[in-house]
PDB file of N, CA and C in Angstrom:
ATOM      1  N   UNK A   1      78.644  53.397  37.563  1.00  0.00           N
ATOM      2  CA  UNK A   1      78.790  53.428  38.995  1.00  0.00           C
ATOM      3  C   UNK A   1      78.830  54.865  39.505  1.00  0.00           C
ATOM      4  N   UNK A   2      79.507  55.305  38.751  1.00  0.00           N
ATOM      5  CA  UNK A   2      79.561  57.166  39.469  1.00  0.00           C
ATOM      6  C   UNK A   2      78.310  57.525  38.949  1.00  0.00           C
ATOM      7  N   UNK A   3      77.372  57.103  38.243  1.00  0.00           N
ATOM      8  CA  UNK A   3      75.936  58.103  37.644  1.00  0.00           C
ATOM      9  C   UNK A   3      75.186  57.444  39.633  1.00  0.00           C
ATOM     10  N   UNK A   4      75.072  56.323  39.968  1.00  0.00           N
ATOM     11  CA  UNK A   4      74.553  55.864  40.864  1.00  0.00           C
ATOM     12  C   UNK A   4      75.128  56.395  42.267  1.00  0.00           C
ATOM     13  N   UNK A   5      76.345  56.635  42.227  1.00  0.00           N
ATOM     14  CA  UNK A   5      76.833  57.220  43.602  1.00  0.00           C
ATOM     15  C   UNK A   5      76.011  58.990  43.894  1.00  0.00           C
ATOM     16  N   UNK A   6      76.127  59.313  42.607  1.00  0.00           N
ATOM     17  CA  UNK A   6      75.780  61.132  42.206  1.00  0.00           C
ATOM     18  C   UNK A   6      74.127  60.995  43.023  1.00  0.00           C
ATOM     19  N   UNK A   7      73.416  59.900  42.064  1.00  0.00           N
ATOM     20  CA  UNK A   7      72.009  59.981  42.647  1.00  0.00           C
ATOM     21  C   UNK A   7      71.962  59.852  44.317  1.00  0.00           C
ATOM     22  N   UNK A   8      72.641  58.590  44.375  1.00  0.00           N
ATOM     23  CA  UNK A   8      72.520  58.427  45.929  1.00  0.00           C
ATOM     24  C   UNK A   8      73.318  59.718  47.125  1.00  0.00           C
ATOM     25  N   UNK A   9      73.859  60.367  46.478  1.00  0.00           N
ATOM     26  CA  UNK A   9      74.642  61.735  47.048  1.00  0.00           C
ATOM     27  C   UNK A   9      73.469  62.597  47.079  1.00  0.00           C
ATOM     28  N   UNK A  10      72.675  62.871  46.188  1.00  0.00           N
ATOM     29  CA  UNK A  10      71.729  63.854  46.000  1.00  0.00           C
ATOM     30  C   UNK A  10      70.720  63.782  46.761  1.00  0.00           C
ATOM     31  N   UNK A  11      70.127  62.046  46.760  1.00  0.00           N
ATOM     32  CA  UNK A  11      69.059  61.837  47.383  1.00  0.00           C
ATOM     33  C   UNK A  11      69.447  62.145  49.088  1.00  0.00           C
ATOM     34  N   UNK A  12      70.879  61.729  49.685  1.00  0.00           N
ATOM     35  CA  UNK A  12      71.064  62.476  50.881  1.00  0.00           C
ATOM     36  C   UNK A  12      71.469  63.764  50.921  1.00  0.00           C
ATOM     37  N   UNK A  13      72.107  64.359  49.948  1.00  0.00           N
ATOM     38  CA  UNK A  13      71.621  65.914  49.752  1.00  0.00           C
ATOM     39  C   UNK A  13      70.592  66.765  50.328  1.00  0.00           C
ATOM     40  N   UNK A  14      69.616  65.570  49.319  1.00  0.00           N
ATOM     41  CA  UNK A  14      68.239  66.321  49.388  1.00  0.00           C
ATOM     42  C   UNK A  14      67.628  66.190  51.293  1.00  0.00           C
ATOM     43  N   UNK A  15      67.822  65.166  51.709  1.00  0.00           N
ATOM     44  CA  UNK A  15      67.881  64.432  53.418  1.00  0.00           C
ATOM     45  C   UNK A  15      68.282  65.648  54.298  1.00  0.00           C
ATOM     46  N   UNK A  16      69.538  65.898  53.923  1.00  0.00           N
ATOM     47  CA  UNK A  16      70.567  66.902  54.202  1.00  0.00           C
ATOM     48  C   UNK A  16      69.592  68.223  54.555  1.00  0.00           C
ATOM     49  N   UNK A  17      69.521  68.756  53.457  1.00  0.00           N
ATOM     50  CA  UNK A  17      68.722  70.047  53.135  1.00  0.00           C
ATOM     51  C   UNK A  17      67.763  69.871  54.036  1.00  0.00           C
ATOM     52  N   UNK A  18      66.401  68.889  53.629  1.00  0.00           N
ATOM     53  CA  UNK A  18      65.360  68.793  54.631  1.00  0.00           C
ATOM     54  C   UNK A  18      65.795  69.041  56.152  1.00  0.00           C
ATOM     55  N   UNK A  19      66.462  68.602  57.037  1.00  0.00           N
ATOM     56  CA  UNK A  19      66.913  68.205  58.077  1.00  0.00           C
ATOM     57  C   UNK A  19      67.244  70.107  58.104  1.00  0.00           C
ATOM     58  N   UNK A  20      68.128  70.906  57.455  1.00  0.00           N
ATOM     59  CA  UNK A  20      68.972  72.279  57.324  1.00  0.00           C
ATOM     60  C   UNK A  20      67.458  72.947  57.841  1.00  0.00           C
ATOM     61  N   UNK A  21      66.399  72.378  57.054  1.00  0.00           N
ATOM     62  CA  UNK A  21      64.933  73.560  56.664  1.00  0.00           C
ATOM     63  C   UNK A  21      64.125  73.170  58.269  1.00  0.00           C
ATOM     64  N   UNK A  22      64.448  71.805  58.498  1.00  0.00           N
ATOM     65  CA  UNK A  22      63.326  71.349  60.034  1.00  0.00           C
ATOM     66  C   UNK A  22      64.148  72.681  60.998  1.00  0.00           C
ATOM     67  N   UNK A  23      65.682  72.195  61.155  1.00  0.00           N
ATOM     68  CA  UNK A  23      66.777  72.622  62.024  1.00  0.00           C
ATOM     69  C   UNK A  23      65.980  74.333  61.928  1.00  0.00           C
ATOM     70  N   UNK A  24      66.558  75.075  61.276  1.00  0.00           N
ATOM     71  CA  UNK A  24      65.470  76.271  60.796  1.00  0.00           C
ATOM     72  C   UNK A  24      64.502  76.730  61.484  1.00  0.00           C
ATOM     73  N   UNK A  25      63.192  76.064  60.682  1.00  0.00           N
ATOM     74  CA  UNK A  25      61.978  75.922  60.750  1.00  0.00           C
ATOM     75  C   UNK A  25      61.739  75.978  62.971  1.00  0.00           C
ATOM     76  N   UNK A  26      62.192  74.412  62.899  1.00  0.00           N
ATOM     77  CA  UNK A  26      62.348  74.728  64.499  1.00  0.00           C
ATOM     78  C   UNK A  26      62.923  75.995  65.504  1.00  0.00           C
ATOM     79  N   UNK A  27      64.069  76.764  64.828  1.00  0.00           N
ATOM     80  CA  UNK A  27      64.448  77.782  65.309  1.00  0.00           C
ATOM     81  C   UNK A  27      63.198  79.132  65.475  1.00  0.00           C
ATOM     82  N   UNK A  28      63.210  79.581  64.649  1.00  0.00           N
ATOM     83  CA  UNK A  28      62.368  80.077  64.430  1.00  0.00           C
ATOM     84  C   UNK A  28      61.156  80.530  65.116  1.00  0.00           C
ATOM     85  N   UNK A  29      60.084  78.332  64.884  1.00  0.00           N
ATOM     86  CA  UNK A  29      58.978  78.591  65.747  1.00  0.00           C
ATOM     87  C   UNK A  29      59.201  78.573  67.452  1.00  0.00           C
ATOM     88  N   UNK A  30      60.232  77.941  67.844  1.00  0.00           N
ATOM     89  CA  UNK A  30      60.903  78.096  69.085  1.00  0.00           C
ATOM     90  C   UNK A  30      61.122  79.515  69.217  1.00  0.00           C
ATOM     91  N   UNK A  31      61.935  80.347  68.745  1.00  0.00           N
ATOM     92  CA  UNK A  31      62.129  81.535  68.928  1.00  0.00           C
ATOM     93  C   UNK A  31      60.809  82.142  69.750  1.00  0.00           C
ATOM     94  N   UNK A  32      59.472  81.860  68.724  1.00  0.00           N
ATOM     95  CA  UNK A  32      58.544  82.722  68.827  1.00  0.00           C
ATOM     96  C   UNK A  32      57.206  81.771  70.054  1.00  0.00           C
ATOM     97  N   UNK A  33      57.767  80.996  70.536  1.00  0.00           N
ATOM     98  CA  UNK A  33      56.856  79.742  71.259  1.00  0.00           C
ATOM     99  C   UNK A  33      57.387  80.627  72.544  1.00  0.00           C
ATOM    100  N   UNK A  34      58.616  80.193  72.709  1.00  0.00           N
ATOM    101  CA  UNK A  34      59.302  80.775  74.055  1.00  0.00           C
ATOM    102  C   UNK A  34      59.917  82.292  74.225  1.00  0.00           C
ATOM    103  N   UNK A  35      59.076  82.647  74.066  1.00  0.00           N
ATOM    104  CA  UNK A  35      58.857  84.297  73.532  1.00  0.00           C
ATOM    105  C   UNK A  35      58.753  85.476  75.257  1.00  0.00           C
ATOM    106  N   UNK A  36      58.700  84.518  75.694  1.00  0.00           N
ATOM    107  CA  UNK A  36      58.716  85.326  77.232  1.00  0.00           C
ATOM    108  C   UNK A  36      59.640  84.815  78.417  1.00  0.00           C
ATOM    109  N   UNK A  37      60.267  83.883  77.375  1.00  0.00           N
ATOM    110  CA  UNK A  37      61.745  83.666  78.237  1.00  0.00           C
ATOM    111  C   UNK A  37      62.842  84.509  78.253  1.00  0.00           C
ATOM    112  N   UNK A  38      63.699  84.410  78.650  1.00  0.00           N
ATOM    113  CA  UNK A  38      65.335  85.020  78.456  1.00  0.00           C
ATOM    114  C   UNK A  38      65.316  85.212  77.296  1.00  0.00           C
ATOM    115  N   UNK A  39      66.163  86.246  76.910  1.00  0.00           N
ATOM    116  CA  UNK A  39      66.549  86.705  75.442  1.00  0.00           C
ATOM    117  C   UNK A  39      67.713  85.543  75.622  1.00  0.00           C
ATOM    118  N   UNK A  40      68.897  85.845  76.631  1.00  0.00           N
ATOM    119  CA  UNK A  40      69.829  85.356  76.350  1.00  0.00           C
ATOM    120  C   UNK A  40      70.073  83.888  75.967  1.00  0.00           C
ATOM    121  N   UNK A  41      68.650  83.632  76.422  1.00  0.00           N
ATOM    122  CA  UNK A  41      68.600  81.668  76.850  1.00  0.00           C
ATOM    123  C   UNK A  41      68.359  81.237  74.830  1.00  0.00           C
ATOM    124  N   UNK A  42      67.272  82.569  74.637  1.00  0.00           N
ATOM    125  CA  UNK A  42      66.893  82.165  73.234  1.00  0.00           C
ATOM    126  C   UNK A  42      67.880  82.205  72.087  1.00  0.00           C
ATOM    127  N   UNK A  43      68.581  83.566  72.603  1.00  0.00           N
ATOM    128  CA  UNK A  43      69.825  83.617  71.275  1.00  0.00           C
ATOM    129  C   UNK A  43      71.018  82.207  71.059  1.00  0.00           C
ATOM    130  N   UNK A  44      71.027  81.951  72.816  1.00  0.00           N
ATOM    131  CA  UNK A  44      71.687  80.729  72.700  1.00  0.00           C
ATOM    132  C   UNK A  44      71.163  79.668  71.851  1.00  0.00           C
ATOM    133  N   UNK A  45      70.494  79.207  71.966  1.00  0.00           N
ATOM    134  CA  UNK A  45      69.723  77.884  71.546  1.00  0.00           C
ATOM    135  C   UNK A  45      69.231  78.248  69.702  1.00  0.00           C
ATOM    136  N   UNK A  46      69.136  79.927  69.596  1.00  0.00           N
ATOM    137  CA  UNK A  46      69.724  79.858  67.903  1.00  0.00           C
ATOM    138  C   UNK A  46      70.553  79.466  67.353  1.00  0.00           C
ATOM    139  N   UNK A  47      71.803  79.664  68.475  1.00  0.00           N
ATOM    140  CA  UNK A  47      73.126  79.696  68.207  1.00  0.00           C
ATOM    141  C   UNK A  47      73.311  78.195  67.675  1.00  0.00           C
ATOM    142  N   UNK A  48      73.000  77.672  68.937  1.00  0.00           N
ATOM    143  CA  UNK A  48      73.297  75.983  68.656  1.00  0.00           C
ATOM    144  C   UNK A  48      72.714  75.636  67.242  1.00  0.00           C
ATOM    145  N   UNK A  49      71.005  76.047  67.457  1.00  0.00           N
ATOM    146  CA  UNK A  49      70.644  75.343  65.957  1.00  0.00           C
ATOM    147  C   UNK A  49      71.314  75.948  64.827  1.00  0.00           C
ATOM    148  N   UNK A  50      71.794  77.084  64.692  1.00  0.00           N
ATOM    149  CA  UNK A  50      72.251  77.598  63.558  1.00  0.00           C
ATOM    150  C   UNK A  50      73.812  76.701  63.119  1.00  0.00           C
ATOM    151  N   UNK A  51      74.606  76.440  64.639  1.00  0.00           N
ATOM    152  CA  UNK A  51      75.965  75.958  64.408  1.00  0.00           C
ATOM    153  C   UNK A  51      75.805  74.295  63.756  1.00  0.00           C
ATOM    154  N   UNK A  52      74.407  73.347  64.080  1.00  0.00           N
ATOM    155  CA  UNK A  52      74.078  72.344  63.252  1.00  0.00           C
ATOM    156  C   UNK A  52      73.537  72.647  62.260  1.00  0.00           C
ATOM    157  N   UNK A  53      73.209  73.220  62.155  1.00  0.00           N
ATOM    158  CA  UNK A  53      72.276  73.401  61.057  1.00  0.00           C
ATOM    159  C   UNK A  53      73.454  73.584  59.982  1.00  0.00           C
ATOM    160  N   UNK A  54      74.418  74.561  59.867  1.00  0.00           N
ATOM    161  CA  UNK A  54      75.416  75.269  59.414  1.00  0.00           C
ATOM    162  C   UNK A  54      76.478  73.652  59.293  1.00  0.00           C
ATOM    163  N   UNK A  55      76.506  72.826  60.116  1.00  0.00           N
ATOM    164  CA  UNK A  55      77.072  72.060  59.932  1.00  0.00           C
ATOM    165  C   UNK A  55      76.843  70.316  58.862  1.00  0.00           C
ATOM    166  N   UNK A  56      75.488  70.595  59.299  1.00  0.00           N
ATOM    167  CA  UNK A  56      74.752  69.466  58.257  1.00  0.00           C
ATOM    168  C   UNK A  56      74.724  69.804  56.868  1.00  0.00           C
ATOM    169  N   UNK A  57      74.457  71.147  56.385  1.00  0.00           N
ATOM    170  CA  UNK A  57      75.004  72.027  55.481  1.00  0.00           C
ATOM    171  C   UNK A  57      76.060  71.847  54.401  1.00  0.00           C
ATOM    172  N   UNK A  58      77.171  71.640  55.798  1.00  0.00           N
ATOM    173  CA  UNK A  58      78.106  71.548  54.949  1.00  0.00           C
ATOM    174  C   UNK A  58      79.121  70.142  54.582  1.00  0.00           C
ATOM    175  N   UNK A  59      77.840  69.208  54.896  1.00  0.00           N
ATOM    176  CA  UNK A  59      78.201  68.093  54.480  1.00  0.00           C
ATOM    177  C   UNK A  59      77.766  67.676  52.929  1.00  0.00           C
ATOM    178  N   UNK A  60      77.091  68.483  52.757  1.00  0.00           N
ATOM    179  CA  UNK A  60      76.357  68.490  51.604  1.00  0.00           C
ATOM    180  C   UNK A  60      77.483  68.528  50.406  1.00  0.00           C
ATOM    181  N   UNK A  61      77.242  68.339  49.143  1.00  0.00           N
ATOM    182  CA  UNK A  61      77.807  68.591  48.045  1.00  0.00           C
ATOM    183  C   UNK A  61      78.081  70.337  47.599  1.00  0.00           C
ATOM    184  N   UNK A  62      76.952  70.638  47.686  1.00  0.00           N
ATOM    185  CA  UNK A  62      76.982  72.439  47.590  1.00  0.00           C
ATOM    186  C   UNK A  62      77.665  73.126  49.050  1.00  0.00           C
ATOM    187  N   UNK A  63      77.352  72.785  50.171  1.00  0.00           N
ATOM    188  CA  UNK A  63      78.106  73.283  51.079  1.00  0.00           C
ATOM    189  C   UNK A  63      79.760  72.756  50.888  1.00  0.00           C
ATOM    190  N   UNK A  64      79.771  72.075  50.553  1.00  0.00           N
ATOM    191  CA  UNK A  64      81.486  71.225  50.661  1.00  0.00           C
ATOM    192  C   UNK A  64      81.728  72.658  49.292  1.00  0.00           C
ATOM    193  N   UNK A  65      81.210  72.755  48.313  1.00  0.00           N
ATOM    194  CA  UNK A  65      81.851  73.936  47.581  1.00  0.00           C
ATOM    195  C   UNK A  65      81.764  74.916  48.222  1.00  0.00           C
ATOM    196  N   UNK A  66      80.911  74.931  48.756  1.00  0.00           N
ATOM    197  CA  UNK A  66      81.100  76.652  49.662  1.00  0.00           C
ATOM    198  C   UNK A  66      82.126  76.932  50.476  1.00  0.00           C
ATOM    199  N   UNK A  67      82.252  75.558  51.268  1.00  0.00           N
ATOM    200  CA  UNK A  67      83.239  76.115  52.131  1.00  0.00           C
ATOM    201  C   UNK A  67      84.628  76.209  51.444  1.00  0.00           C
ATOM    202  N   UNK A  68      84.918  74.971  50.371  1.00  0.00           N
ATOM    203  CA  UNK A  68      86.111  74.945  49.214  1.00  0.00           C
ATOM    204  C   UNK A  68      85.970  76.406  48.755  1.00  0.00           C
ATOM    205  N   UNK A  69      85.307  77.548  48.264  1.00  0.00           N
ATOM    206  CA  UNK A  69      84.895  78.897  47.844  1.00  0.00           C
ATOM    207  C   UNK A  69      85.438  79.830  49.287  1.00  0.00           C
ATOM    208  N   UNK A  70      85.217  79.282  50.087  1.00  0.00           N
ATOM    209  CA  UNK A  70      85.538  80.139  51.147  1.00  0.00           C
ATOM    210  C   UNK A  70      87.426  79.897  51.780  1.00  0.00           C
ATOM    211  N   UNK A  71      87.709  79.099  51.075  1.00  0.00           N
ATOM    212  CA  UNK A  71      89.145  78.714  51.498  1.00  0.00           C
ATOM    213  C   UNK A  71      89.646  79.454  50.510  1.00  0.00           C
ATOM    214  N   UNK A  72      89.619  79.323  49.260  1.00  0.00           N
ATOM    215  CA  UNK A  72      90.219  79.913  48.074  1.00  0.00           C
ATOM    216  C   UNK A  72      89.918  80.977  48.148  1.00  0.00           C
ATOM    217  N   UNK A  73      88.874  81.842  48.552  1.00  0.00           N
ATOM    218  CA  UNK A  73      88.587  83.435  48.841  1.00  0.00           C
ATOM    219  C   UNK A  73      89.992  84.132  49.993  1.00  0.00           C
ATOM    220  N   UNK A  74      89.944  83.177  50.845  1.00  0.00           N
ATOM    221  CA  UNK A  74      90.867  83.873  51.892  1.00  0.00           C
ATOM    222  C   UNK A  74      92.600  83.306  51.245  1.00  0.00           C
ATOM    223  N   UNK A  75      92.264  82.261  50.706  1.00  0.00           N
ATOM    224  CA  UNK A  75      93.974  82.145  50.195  1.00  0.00           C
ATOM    225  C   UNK A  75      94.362  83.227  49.159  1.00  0.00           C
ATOM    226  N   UNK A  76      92.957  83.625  48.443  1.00  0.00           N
ATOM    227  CA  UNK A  76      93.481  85.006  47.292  1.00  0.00           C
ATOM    228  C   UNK A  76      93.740  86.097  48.320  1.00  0.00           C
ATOM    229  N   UNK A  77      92.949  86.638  49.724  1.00  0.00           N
ATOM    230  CA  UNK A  77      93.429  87.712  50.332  1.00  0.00           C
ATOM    231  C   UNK A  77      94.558  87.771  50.835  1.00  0.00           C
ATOM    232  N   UNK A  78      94.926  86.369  51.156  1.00  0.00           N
ATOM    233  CA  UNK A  78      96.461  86.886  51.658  1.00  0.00           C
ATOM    234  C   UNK A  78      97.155  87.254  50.315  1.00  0.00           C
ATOM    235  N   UNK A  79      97.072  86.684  49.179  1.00  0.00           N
ATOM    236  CA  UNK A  79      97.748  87.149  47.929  1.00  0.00           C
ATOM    237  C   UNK A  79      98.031  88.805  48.015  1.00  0.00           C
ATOM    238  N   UNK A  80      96.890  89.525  48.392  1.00  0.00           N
ATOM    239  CA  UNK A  80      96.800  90.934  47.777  1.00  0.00           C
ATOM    240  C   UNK A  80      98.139  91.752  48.366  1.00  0.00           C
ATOM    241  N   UNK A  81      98.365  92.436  48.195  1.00  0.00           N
ATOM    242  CA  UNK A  81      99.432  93.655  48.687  1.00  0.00           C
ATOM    243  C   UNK A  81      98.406  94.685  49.010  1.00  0.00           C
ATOM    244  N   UNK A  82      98.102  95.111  50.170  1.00  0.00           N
ATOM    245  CA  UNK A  82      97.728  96.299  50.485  1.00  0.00           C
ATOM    246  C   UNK A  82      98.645  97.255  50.673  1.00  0.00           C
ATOM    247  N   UNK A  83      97.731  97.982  50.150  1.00  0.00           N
ATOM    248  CA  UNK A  83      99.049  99.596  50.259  1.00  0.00           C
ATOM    249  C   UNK A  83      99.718 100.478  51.607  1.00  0.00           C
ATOM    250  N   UNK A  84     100.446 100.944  51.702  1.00  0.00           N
ATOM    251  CA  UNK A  84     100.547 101.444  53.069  1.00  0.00           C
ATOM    252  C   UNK A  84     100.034 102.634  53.329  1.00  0.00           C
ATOM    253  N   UNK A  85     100.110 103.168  54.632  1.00  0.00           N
ATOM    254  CA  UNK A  85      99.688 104.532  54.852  1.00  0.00           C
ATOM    255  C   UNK A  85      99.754 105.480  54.275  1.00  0.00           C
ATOM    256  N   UNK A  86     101.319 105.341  53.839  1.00  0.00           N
ATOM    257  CA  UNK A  86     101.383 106.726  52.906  1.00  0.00           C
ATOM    258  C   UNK A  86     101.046 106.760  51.568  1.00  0.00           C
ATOM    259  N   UNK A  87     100.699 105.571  50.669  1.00  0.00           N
ATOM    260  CA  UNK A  87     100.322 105.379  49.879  1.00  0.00           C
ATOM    261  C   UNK A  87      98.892 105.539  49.691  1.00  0.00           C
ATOM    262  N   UNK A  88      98.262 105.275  50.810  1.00  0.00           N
ATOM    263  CA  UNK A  88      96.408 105.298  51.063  1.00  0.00           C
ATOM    264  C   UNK A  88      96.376 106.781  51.248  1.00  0.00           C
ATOM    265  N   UNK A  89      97.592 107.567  51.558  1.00  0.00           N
ATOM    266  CA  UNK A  89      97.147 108.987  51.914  1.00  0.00           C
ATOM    267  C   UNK A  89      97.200 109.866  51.063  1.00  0.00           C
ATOM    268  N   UNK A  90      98.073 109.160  49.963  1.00  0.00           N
ATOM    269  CA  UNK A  90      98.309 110.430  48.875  1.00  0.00           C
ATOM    270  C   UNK A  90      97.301 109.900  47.632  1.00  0.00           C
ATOM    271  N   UNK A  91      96.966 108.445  47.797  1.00  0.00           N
ATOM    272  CA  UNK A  91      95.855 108.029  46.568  1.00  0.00           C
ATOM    273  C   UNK A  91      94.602 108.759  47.141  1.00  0.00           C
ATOM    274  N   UNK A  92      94.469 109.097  48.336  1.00  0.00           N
ATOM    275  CA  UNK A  92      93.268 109.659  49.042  1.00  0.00           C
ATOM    276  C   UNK A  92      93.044 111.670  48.905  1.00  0.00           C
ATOM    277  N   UNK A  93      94.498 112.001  48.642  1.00  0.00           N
ATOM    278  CA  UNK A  93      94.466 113.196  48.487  1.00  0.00           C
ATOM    279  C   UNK A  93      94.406 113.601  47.145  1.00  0.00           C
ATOM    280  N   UNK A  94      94.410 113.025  46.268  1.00  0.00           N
ATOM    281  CA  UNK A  94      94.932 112.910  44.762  1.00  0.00           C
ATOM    282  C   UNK A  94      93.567 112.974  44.231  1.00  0.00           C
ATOM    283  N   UNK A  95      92.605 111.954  45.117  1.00  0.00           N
ATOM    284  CA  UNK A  95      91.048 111.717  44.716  1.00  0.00           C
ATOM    285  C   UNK A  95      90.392 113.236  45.360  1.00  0.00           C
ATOM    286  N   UNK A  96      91.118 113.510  46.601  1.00  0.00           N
ATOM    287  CA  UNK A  96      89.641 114.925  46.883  1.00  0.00           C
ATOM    288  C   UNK A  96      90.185 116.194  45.916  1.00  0.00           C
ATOM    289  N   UNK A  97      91.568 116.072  45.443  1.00  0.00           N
ATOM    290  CA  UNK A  97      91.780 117.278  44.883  1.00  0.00           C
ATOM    291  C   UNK A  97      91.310 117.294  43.239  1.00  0.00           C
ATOM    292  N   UNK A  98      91.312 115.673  42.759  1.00  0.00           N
ATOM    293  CA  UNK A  98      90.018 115.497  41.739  1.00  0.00           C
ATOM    294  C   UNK A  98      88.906 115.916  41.638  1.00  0.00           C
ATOM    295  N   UNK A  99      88.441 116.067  42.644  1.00  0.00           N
ATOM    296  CA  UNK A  99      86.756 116.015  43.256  1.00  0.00           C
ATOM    297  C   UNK A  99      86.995 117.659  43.338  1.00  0.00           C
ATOM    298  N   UNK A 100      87.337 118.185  43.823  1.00  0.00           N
ATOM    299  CA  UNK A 100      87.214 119.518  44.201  1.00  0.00           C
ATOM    300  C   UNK A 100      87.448 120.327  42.544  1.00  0.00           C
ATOM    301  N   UNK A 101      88.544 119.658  41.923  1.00  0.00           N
ATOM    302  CA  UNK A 101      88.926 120.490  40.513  1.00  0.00           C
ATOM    303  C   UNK A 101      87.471 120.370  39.538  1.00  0.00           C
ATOM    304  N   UNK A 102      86.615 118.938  39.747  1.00  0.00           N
ATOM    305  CA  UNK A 102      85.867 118.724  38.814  1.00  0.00           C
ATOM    306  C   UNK A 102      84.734 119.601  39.034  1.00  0.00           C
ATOM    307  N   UNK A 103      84.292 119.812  40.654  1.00  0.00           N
ATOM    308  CA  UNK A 103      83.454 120.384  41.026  1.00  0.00           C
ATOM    309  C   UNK A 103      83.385 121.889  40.404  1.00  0.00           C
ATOM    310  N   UNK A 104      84.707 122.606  40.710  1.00  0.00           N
ATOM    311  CA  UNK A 104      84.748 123.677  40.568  1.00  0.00           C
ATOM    312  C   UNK A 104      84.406 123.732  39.250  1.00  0.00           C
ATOM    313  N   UNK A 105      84.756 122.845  38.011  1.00  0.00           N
ATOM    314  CA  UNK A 105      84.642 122.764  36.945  1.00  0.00           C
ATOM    315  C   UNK A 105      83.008 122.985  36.329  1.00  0.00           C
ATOM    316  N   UNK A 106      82.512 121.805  36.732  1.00  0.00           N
ATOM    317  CA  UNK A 106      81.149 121.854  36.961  1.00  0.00           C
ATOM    318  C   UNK A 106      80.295 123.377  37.672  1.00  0.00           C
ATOM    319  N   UNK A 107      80.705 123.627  38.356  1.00  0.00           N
ATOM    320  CA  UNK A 107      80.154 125.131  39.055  1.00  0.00           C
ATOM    321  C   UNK A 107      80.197 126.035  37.442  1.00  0.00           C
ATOM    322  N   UNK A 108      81.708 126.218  37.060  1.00  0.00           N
ATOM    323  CA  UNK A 108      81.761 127.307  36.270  1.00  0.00           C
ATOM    324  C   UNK A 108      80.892 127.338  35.233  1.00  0.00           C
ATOM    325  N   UNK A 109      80.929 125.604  34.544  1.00  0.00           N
ATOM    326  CA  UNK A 109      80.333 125.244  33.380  1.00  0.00           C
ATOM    327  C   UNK A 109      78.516 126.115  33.561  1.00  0.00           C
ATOM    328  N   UNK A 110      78.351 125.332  35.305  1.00  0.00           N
ATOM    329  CA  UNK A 110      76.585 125.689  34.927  1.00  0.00           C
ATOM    330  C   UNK A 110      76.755 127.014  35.133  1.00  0.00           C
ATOM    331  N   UNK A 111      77.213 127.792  36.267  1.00  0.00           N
ATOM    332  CA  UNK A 111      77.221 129.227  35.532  1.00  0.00           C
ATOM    333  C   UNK A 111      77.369 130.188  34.749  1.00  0.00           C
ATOM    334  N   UNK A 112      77.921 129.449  33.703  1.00  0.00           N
ATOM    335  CA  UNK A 112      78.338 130.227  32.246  1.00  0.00           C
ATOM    336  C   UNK A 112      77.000 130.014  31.352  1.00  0.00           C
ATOM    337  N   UNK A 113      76.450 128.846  31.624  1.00  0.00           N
ATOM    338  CA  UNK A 113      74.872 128.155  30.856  1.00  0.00           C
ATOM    339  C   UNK A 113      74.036 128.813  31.233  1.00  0.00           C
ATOM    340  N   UNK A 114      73.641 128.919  32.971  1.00  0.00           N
ATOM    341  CA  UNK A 114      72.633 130.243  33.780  1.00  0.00           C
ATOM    342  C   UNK A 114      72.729 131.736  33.007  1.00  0.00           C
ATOM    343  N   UNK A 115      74.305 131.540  33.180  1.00  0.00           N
ATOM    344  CA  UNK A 115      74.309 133.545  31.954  1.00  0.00           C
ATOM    345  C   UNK A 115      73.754 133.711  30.896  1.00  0.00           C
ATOM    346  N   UNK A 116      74.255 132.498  29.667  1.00  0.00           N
ATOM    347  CA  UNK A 116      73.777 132.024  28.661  1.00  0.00           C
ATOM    348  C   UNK A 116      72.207 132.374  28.830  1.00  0.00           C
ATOM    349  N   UNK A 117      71.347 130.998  29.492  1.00  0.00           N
ATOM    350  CA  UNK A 117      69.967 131.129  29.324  1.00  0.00           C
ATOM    351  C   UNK A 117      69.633 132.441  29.927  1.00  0.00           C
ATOM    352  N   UNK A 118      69.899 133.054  30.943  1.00  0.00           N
ATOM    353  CA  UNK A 118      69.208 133.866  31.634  1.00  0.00           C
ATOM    354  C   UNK A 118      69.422 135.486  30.792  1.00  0.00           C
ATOM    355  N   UNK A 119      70.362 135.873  29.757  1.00  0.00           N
ATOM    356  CA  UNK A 119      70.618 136.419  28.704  1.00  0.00           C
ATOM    357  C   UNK A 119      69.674 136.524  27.324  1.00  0.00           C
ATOM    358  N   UNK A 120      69.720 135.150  27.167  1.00  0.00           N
ATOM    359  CA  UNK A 120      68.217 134.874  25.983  1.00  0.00           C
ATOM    360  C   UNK A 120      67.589 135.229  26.382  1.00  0.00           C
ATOM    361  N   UNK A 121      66.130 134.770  27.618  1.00  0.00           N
ATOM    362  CA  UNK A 121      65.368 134.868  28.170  1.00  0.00           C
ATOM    363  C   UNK A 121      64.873 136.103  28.275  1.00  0.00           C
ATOM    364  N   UNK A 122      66.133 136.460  28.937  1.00  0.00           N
ATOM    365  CA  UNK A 122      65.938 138.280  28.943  1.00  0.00           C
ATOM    366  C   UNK A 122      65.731 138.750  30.769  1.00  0.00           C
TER     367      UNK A 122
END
């Protein structure tokens, strides 16, 4: 019984999708049909098809994970601890005074190599 529900899920899946690609498809050639109308009139009427389109979507089996992917994404961000100001300021100063020590490092290195070759050379 569940191998038969899966197929019949898929086969409106697949319904699903088609319908996502017309929804689309129609945007699109509409976009470019009514091409000397209002911008504003056109972005609207993307809007709409995109918000069905986006919605038929996510009736789907793969959209229902996406959006399940998109819940668990934002339940891990509230998890995080962001750091505070003064913490972002001294991990931030810690990194340019890295950057500046390595640089200088790098400077000396190739100018000691320039002496080097330019010594051989003659």
């Amino acid at each position: 019984m569940s191998a038969g529900a899966s197929t019949e899920s898929s086969g409106l899946d697949i319904l699903k999708w088609g319908v996502v690609a017309v929804l689309v498809g129609a945007g699109v050639a509409g976009n470019a049909y009514f091409a000397d109308e209002s911008l504003l009139y056109r972005i609207l009427a993307l809007l709409v098809l995109a918000v069905i389109a986006g919605f038929v979507a996510l009736q789907t089996a793969k959209g229902r994970n996406f959006w399940q992917l998109l819940k668990d994404a934002r339940a891990e961000i509230r998890k995080v601890v962001w750091p505070t100001k003064a913490e972002t300021r001294q991990t931030t100063l810690i990194v340019m005074a890295v950057v500046v020590m390595v640089g200088l490092l790098l400077w000396a290195l190739d100018s000691l190599l320039s002496l080097i070759v330019s010594g051989i050379i003659g």
